[in-house]
PDB file of N, CA and C in Angstrom:
ATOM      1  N   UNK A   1     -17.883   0.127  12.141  1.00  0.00           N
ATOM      2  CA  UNK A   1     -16.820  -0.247  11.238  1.00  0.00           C
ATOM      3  C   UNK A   1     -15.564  -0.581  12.050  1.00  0.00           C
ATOM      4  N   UNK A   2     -14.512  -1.420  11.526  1.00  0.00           N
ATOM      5  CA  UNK A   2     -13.674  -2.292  11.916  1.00  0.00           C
ATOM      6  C   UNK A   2     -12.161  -0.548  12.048  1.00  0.00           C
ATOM      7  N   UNK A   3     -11.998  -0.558  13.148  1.00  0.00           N
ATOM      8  CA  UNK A   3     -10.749   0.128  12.465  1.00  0.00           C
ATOM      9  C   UNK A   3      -9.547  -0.156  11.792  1.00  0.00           C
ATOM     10  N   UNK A   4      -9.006  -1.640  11.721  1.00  0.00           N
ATOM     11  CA  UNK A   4      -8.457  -2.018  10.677  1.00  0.00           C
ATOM     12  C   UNK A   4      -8.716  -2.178   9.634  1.00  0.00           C
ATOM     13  N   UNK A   5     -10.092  -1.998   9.153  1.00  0.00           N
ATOM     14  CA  UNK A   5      -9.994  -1.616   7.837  1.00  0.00           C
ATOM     15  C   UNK A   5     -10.157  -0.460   6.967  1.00  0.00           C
ATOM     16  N   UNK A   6      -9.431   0.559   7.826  1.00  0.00           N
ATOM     17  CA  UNK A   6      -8.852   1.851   7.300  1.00  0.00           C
ATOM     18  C   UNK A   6      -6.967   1.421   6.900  1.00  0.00           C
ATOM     19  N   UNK A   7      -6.763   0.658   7.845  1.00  0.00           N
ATOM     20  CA  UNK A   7      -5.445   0.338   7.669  1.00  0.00           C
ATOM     21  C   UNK A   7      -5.233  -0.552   6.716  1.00  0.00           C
ATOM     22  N   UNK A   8      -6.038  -1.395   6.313  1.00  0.00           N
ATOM     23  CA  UNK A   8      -6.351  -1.959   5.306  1.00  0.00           C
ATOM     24  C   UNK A   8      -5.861  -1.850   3.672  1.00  0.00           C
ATOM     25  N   UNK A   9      -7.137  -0.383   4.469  1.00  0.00           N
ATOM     26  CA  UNK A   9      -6.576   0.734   2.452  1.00  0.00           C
ATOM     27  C   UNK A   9      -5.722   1.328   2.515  1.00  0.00           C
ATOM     28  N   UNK A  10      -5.126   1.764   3.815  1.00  0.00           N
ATOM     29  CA  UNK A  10      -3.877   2.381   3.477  1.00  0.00           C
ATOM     30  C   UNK A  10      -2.567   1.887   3.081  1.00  0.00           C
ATOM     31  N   UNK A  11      -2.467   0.205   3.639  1.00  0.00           N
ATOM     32  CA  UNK A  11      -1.807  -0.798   3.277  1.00  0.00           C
ATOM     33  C   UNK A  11      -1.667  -0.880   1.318  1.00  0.00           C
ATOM     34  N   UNK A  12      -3.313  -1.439   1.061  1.00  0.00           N
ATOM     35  CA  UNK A  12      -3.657  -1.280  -0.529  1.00  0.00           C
ATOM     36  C   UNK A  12      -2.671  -0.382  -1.204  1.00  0.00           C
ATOM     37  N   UNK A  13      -2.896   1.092  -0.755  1.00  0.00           N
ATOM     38  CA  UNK A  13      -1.982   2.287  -1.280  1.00  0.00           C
ATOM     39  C   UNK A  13      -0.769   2.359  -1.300  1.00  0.00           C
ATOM     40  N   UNK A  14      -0.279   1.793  -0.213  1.00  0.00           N
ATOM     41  CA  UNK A  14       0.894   1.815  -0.127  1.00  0.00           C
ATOM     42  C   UNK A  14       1.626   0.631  -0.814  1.00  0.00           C
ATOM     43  N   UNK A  15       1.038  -0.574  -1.273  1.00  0.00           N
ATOM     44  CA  UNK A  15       1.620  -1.363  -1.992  1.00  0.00           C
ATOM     45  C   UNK A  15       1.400  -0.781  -3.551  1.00  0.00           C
ATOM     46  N   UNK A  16       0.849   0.188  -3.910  1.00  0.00           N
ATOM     47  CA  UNK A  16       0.974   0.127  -5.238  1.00  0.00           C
ATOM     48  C   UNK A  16       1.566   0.453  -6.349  1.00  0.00           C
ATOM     49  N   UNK A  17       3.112   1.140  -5.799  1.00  0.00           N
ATOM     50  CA  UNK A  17       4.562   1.633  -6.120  1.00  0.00           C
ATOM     51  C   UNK A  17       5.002   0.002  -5.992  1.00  0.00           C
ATOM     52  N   UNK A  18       4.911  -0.518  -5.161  1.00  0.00           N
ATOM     53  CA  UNK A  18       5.640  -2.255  -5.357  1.00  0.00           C
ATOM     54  C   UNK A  18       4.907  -3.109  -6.315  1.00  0.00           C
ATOM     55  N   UNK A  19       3.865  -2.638  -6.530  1.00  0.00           N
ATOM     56  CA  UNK A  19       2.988  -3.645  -7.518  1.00  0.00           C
ATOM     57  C   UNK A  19       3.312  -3.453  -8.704  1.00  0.00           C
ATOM     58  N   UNK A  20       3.906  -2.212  -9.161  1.00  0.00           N
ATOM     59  CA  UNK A  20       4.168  -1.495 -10.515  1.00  0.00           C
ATOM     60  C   UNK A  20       5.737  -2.523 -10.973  1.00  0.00           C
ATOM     61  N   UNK A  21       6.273  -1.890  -9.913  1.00  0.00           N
ATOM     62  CA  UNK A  21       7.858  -2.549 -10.278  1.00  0.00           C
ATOM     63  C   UNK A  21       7.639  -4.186 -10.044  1.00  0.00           C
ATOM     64  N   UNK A  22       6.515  -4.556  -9.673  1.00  0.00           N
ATOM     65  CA  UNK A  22       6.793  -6.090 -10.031  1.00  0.00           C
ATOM     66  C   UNK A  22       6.270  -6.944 -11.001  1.00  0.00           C
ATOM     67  N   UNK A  23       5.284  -5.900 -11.601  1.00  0.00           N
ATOM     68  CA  UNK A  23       4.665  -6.251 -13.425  1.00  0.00           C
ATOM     69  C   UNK A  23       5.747  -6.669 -14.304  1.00  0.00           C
ATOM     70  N   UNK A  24       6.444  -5.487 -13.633  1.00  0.00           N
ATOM     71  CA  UNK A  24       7.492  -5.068 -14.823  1.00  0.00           C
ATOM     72  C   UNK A  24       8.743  -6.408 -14.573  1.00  0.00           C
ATOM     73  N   UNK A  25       8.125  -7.167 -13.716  1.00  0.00           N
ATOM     74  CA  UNK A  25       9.428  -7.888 -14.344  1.00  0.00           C
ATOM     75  C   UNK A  25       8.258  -9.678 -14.117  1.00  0.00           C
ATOM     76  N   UNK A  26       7.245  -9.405 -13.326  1.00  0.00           N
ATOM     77  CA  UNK A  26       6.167 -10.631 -13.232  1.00  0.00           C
ATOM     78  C   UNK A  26       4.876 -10.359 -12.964  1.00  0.00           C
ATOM     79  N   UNK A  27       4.233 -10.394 -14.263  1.00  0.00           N
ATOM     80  CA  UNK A  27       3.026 -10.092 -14.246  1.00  0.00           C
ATOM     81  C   UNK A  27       2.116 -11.216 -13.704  1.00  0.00           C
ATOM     82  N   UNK A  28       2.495 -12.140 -13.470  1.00  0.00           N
ATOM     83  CA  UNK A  28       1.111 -13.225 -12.991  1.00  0.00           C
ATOM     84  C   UNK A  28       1.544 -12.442 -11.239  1.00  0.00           C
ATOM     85  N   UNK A  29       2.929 -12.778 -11.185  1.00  0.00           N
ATOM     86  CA  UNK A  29       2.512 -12.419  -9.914  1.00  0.00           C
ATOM     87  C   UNK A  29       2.313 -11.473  -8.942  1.00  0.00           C
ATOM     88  N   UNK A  30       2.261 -10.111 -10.390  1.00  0.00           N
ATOM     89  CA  UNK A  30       1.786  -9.073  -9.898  1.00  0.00           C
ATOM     90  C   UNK A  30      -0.056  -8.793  -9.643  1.00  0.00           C
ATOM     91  N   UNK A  31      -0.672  -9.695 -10.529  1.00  0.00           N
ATOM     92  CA  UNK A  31      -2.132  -9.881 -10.746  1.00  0.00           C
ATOM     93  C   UNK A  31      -2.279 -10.926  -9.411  1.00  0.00           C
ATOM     94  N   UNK A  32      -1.574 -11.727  -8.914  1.00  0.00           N
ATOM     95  CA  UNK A  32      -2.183 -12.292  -7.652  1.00  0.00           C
ATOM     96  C   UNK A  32      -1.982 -11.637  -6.742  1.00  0.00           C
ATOM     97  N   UNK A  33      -0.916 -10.587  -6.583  1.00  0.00           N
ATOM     98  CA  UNK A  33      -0.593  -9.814  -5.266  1.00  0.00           C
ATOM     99  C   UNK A  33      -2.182  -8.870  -5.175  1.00  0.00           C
ATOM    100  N   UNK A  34      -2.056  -8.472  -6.449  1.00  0.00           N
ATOM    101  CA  UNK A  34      -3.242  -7.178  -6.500  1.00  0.00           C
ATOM    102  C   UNK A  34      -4.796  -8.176  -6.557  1.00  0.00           C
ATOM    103  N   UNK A  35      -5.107  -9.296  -6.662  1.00  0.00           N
ATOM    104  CA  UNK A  35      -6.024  -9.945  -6.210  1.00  0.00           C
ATOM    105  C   UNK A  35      -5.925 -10.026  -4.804  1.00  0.00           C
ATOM    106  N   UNK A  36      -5.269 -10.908  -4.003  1.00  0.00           N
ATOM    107  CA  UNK A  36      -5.409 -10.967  -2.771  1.00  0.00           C
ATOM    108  C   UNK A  36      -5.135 -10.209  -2.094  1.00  0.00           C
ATOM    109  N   UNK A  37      -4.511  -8.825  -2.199  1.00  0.00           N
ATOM    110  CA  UNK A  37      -4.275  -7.779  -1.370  1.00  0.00           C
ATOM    111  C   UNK A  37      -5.850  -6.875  -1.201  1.00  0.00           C
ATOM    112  N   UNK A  38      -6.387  -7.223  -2.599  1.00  0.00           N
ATOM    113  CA  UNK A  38      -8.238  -6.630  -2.715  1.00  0.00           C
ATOM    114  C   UNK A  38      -8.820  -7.405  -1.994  1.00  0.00           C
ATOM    115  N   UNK A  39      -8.740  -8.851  -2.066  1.00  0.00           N
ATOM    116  CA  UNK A  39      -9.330  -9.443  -1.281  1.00  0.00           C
ATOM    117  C   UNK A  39      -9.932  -9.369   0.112  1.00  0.00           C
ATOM    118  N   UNK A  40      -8.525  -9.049   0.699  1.00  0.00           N
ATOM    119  CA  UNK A  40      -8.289  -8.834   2.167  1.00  0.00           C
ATOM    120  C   UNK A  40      -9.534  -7.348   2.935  1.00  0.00           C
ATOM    121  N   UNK A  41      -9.716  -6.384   2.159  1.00  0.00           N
ATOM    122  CA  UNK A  41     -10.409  -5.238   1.885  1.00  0.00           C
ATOM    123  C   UNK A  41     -12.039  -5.924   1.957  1.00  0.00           C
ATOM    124  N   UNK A  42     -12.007  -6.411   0.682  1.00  0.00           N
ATOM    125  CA  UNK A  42     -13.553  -6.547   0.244  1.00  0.00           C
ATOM    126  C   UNK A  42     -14.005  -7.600   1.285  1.00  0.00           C
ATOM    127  N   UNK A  43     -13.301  -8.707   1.494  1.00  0.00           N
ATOM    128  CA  UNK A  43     -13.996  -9.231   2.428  1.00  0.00           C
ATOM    129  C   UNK A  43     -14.268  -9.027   3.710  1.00  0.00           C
ATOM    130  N   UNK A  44     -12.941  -8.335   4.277  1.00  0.00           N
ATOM    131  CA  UNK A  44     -13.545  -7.105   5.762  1.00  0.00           C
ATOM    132  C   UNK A  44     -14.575  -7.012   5.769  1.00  0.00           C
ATOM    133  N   UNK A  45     -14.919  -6.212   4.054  1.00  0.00           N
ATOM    134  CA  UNK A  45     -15.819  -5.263   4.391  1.00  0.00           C
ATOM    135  C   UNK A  45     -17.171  -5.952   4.210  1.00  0.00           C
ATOM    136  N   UNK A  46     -17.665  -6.982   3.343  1.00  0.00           N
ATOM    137  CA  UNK A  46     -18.113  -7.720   3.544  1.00  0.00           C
ATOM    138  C   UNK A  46     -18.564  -8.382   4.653  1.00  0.00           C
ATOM    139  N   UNK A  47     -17.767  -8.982   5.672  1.00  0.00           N
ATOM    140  CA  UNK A  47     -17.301  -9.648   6.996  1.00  0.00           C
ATOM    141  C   UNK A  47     -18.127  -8.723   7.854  1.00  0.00           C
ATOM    142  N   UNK A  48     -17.927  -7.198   8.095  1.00  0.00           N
ATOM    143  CA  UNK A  48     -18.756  -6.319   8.550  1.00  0.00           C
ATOM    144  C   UNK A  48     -19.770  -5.990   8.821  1.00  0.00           C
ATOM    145  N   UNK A  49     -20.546  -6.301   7.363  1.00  0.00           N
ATOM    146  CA  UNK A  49     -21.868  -6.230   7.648  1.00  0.00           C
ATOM    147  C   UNK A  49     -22.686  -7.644   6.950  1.00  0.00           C
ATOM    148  N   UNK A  50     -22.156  -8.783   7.859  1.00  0.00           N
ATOM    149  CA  UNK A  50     -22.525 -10.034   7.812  1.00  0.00           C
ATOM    150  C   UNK A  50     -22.806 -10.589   9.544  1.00  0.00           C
ATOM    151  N   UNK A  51     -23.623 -11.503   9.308  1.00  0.00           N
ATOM    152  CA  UNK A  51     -23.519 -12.072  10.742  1.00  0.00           C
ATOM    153  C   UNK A  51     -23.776 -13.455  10.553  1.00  0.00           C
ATOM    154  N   UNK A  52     -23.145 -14.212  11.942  1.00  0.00           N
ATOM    155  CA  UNK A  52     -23.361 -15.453  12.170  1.00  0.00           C
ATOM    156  C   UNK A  52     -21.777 -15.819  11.527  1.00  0.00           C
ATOM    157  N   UNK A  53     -22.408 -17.322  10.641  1.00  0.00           N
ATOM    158  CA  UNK A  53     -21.331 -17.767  10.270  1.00  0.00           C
ATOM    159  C   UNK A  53     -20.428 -16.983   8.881  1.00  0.00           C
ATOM    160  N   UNK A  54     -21.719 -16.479   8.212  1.00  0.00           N
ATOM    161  CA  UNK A  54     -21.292 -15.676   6.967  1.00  0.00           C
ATOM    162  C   UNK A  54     -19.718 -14.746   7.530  1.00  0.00           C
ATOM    163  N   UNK A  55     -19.891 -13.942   8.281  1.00  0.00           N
ATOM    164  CA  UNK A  55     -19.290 -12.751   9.310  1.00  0.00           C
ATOM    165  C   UNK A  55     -17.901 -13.989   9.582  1.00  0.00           C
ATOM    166  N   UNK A  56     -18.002 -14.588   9.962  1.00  0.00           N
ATOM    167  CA  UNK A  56     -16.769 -15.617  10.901  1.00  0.00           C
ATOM    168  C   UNK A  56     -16.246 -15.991   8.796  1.00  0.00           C
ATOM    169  N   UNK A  57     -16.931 -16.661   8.390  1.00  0.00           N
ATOM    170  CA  UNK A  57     -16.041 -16.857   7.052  1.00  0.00           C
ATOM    171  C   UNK A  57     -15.449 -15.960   6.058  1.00  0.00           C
ATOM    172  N   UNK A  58     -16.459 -14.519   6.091  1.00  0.00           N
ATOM    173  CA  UNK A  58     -15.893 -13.601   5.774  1.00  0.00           C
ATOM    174  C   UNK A  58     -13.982 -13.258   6.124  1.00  0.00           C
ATOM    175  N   UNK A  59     -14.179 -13.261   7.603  1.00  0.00           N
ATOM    176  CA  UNK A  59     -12.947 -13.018   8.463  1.00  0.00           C
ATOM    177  C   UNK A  59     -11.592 -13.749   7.760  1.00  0.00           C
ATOM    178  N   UNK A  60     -12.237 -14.763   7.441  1.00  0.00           N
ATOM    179  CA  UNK A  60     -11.313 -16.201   7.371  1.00  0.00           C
ATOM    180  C   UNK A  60     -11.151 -16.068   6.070  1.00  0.00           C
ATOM    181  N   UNK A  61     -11.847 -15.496   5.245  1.00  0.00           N
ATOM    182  CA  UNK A  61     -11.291 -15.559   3.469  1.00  0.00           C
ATOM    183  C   UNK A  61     -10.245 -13.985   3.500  1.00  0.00           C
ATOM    184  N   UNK A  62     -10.566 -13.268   4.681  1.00  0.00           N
ATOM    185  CA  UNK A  62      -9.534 -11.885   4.567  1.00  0.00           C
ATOM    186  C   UNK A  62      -8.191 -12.282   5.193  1.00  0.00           C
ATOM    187  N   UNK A  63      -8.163 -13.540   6.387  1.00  0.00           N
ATOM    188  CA  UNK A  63      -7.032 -13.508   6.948  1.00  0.00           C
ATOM    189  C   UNK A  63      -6.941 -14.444   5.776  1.00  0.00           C
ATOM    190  N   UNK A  64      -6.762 -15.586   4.959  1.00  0.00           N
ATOM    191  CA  UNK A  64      -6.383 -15.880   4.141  1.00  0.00           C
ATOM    192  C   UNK A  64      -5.273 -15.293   2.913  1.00  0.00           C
ATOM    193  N   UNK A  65      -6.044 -14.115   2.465  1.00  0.00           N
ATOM    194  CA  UNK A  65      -6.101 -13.585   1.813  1.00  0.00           C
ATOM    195  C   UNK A  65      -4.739 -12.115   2.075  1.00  0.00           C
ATOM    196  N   UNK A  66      -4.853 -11.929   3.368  1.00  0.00           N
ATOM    197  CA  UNK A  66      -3.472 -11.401   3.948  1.00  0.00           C
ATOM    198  C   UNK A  66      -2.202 -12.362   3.885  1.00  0.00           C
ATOM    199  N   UNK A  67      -2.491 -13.467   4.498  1.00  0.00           N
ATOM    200  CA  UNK A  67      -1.690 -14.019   4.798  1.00  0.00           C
ATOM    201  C   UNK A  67      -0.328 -14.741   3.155  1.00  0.00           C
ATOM    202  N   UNK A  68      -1.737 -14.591   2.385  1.00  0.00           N
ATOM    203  CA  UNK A  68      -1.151 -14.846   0.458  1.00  0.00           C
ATOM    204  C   UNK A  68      -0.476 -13.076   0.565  1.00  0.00           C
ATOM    205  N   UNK A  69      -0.991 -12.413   0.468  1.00  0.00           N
ATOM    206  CA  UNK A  69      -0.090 -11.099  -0.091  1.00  0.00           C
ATOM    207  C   UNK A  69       1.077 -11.385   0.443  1.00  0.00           C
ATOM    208  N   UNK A  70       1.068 -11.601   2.117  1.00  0.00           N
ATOM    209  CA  UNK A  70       2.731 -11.413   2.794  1.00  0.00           C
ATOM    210  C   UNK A  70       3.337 -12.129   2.126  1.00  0.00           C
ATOM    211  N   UNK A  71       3.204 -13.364   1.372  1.00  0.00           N
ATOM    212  CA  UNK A  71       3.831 -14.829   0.316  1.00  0.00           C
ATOM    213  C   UNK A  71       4.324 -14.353  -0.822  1.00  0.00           C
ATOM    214  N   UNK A  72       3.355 -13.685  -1.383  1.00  0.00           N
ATOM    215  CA  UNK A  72       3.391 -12.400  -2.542  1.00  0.00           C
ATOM    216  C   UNK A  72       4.750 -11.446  -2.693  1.00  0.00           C
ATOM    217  N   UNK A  73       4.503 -11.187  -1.312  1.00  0.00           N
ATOM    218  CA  UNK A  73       5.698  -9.746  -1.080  1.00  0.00           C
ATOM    219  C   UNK A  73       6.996 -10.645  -0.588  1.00  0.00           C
ATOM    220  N   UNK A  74       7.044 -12.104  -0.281  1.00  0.00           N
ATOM    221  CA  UNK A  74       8.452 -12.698   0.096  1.00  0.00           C
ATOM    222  C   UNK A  74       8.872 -13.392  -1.292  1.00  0.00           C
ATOM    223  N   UNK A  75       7.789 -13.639  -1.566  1.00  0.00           N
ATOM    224  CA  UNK A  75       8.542 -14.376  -3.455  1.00  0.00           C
ATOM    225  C   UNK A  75       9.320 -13.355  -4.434  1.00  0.00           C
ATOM    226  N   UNK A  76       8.519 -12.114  -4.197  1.00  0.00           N
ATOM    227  CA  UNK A  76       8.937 -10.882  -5.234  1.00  0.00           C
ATOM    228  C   UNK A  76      10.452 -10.483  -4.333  1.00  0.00           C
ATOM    229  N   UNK A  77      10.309 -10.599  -2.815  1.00  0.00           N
ATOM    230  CA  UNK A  77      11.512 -10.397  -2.783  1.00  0.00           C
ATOM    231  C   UNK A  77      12.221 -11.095  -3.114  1.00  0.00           C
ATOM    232  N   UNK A  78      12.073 -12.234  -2.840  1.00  0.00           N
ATOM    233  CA  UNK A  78      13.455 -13.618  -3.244  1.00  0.00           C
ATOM    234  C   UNK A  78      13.687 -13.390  -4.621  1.00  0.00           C
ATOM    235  N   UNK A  79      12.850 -12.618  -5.405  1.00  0.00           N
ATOM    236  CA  UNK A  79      13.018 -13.167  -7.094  1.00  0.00           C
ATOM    237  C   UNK A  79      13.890 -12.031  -7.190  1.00  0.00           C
ATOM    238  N   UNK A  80      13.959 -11.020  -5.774  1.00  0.00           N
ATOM    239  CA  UNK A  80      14.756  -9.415  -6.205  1.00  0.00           C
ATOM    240  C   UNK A  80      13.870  -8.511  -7.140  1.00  0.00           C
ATOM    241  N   UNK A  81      12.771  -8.788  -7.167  1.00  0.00           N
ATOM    242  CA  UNK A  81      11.768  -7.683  -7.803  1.00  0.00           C
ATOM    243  C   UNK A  81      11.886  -6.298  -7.240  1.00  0.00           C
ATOM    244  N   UNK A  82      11.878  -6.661  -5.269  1.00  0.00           N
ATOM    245  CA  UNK A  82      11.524  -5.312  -4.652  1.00  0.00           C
ATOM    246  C   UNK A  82      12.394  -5.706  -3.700  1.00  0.00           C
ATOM    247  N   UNK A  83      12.289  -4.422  -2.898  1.00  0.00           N
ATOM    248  CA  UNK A  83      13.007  -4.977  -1.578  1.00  0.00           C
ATOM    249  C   UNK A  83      12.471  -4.919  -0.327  1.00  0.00           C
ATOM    250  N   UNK A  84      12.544  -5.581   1.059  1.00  0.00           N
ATOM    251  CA  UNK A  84      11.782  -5.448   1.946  1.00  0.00           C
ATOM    252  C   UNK A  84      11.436  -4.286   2.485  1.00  0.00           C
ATOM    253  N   UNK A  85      10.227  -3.931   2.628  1.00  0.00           N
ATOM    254  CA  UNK A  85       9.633  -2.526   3.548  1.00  0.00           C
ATOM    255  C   UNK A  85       8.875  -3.010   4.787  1.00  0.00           C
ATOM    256  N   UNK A  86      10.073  -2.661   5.372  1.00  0.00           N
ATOM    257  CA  UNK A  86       9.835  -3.195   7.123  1.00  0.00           C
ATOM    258  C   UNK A  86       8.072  -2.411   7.369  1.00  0.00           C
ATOM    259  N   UNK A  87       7.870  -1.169   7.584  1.00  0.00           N
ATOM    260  CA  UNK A  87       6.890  -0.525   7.639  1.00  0.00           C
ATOM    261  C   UNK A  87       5.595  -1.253   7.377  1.00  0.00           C
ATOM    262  N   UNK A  88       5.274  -1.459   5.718  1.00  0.00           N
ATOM    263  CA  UNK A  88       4.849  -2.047   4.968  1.00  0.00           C
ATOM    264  C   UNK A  88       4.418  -3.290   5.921  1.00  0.00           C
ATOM    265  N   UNK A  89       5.486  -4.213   6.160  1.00  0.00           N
ATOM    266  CA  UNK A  89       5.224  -5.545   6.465  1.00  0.00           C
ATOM    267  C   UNK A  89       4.983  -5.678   8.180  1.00  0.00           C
ATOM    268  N   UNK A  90       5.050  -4.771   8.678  1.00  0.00           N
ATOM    269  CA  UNK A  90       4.376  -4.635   9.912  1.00  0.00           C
ATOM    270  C   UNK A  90       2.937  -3.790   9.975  1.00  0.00           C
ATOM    271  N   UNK A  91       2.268  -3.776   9.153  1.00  0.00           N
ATOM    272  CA  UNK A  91       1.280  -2.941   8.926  1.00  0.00           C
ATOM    273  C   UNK A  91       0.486  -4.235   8.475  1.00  0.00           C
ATOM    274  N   UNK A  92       1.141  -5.165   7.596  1.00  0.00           N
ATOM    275  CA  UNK A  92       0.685  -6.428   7.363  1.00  0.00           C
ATOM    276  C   UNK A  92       0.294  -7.231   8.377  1.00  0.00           C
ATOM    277  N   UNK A  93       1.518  -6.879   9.495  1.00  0.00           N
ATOM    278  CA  UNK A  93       1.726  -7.988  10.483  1.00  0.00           C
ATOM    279  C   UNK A  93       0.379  -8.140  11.720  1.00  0.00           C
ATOM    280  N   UNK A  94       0.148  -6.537  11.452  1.00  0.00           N
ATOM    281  CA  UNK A  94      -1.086  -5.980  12.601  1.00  0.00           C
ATOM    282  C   UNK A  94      -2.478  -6.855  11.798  1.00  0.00           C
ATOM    283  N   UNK A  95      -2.470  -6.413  10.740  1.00  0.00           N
ATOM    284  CA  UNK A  95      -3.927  -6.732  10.051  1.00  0.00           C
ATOM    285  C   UNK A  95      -4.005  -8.483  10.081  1.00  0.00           C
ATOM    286  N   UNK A  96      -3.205  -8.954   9.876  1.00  0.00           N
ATOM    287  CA  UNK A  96      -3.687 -10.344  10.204  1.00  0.00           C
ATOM    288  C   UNK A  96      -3.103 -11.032  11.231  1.00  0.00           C
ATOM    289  N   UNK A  97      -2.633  -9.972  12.463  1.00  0.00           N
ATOM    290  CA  UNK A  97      -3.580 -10.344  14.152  1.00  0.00           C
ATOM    291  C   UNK A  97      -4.441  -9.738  14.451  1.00  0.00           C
ATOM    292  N   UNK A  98      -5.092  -9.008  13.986  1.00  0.00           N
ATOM    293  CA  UNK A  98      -6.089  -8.428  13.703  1.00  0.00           C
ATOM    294  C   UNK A  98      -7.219  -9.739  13.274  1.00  0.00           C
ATOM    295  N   UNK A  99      -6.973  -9.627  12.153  1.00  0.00           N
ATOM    296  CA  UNK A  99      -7.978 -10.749  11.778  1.00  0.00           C
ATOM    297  C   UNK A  99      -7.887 -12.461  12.462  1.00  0.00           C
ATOM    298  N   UNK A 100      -7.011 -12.639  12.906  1.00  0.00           N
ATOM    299  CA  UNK A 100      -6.878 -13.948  13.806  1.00  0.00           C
ATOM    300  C   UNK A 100      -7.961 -14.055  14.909  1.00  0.00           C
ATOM    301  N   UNK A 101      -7.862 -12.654  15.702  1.00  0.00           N
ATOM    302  CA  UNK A 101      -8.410 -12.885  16.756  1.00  0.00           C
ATOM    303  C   UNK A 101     -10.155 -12.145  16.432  1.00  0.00           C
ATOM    304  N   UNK A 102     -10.622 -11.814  15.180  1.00  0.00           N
ATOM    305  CA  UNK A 102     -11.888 -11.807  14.552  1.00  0.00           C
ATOM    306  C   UNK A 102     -12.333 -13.363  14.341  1.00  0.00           C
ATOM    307  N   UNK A 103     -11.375 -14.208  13.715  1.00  0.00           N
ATOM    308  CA  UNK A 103     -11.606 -15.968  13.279  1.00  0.00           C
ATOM    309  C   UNK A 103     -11.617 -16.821  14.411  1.00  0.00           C
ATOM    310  N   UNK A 104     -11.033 -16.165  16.040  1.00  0.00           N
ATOM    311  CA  UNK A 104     -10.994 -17.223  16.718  1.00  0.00           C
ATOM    312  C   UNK A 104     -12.086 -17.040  17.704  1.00  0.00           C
TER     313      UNK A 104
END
């Protein structure tokens, strides 16, 4: 198993105090944060126990799929939903160089 994808779920967890307060004021784009933030997870884990090309596209629908949450978490800020969590977004920052250098 990948050890970023323990960091993964802990990421998941930790966004889900920001996911609450951003229903509450945008629900579509609280349902895409909480889609592609799952995403990023399931397809790891997926990605994991795949091989060949399956395994390499896996990778590539999770760094995708990171790379939409961080979009997620800069729109909600601009809209002033939440506010930036440095922590948070360097925990982001690891998991998809993390996954870069799985895709390359």
């Amino acid at each position: 198993m990948l050890r970023i994808y323990d960091i993964v779920l802990e990421v998941l967890k930790q966004l889900q105090p920001m996911l609450r307060r951003i229903e509450l004021r945008d629900r579509d784009l609280a349902r895409q944060l909480r889609r592609c933030s799952s995403s990023v997870a399931l397809n790891l884990g997926e990605g994991m126990y795949s091989r060949g090309n399956n395994r390499s596209a896996r990778y590539h629908n999770a760094l995708g799929s990171a790379r939409e949450t961080l979009s997620c978490l800069d729109v909600a800020e601009v809209c002033s939903y939440v506010h930036r969590d440095a922590a948070l977004r360097e925990q982001l920052d690891r998991i998809v160089g993390t996954l870069v250098k799985l895709v390359h």
